[in-house]
Protein backbone atom coordinates (compact mmCIF):
# COMPACT_ATOMS: atom_id res chain seq x y z
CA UNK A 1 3.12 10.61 3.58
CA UNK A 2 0.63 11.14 0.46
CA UNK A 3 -3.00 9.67 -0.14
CA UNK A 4 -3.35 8.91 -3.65
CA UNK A 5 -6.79 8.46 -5.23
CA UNK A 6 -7.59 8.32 -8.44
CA UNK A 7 -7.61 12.50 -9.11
CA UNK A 8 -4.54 12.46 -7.44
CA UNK A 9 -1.90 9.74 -8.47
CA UNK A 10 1.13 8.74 -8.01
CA UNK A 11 4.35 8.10 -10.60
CA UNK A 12 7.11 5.60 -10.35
CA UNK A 13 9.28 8.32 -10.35
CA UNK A 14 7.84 10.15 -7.32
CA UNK A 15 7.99 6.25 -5.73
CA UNK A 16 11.39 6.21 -6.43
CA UNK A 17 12.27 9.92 -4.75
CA UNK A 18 10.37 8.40 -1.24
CA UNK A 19 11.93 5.19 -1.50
CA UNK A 20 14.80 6.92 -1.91
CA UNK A 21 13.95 9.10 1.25
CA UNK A 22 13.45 6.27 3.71
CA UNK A 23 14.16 3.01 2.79
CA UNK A 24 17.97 3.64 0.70
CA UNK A 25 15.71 3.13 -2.68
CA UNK A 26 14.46 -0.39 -2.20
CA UNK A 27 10.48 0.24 -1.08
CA UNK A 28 8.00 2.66 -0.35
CA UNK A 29 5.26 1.51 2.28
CA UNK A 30 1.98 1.65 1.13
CA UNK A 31 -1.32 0.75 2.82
CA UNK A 32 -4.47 0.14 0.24
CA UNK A 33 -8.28 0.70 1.30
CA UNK A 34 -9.36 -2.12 -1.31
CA UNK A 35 -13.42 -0.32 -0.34
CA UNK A 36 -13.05 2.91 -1.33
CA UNK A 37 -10.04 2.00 -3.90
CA UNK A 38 -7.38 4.41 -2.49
CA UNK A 39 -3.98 3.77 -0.72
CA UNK A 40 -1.51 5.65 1.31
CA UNK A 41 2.26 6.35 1.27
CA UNK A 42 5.24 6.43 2.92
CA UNK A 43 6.35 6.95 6.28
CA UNK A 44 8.44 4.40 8.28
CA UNK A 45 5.90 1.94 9.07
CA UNK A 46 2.65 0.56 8.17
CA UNK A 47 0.88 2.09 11.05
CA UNK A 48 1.64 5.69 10.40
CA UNK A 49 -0.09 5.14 6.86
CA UNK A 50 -3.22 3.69 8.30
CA UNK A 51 -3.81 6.43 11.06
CA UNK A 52 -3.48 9.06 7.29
CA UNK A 53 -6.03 6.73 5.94
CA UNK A 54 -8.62 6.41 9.03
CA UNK A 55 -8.07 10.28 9.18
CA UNK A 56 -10.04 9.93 5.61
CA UNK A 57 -12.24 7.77 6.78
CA UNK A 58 -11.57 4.65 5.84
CA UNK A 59 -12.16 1.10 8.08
CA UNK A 60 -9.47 -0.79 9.17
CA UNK A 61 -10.95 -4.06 7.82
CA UNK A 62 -10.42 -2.57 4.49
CA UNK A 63 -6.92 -1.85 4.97
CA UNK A 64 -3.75 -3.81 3.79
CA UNK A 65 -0.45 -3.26 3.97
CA UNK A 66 2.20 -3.60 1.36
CA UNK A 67 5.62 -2.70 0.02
CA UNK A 68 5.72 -1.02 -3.65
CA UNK A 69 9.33 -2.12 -5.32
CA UNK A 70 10.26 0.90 -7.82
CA UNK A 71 12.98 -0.99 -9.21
CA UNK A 72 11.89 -4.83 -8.77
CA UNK A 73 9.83 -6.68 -11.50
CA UNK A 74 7.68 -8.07 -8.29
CA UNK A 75 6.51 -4.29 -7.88
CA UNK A 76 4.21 -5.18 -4.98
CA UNK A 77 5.23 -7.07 -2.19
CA UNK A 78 2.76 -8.81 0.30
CA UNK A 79 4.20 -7.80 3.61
CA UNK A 80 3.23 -5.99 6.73
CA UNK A 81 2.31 -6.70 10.30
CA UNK A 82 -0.88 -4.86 10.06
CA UNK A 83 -2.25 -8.04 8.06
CA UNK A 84 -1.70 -10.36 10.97
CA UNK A 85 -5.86 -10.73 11.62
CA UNK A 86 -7.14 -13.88 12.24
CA UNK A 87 -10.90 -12.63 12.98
CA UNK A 88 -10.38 -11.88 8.73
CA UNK A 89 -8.85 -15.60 8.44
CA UNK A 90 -5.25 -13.57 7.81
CA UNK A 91 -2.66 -15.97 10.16
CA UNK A 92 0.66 -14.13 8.43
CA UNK A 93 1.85 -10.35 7.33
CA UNK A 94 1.27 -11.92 3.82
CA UNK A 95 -1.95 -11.23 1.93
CA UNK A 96 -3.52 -14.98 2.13
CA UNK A 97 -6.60 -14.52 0.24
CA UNK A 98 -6.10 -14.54 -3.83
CA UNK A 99 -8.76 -12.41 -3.58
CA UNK A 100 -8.21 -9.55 -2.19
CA UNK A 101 -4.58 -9.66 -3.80
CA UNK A 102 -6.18 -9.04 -6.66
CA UNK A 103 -7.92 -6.17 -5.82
CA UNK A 104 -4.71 -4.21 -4.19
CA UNK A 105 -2.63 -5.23 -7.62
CA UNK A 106 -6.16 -3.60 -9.64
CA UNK A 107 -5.93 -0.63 -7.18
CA UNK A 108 -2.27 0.17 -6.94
CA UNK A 109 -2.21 -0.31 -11.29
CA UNK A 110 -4.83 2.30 -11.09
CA UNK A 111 -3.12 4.72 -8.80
CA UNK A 112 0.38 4.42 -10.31
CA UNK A 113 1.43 5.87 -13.43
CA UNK A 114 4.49 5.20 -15.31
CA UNK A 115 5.41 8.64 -16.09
């Protein structure tokens, strides 16, 4: 698992080599801090990303959980159980609220090059 932030990005390429790792290519799990405007990667699930990201202090209010597609033109995908929280009005592992959508797409642009 890696935390990216803005001095330390991430590439498509070095998506593509832990997609490749865990997931036979397809997706690399991710888990954004949309506060502080960092995220986390890899790992098997959700969860072991957000324990890396409370480690650096973040809240778990301000974390979401998605799937980065290296290889799919929908590069992030809206899915995780860590989003199930209806005290934030989140019913599904979706990301409901437009939002807050926006500001993991704004974040994860930031943090991912294309080199």
């Amino acid at each position: 698992m890696r935390f990216i932030d803005r001095q330390h990005p991430v590439s498509l390429a070095q998506l593509q080599d832990l997609a490749n790792e865990h997931f036979a290519g397809e997706l690399v799990k991710a888990v954004v801090d949309i506060e502080k405007g960092v995220m986390g990667i890899g790992g098997s699930m959700h969860a072991d990303v957000v324990a890396l990201l409370l480690e650096q202090r973040s809240a778990q209010p301000n974390l979401w959980g998605i799937n980065l597609r290296p290889n799919d033109e929908e590069f992030i995908e809206f899915d995780s159980m860590i989003n199930i929280r209806p005290t934030q009005n989140n019913r599904s592992r979706g990301v409901e609220d437009e939002k807050i959508q926006r500001q993991i797409r704004a974040i994860v642009a930031e943090l991912v090059s294309d080199a």
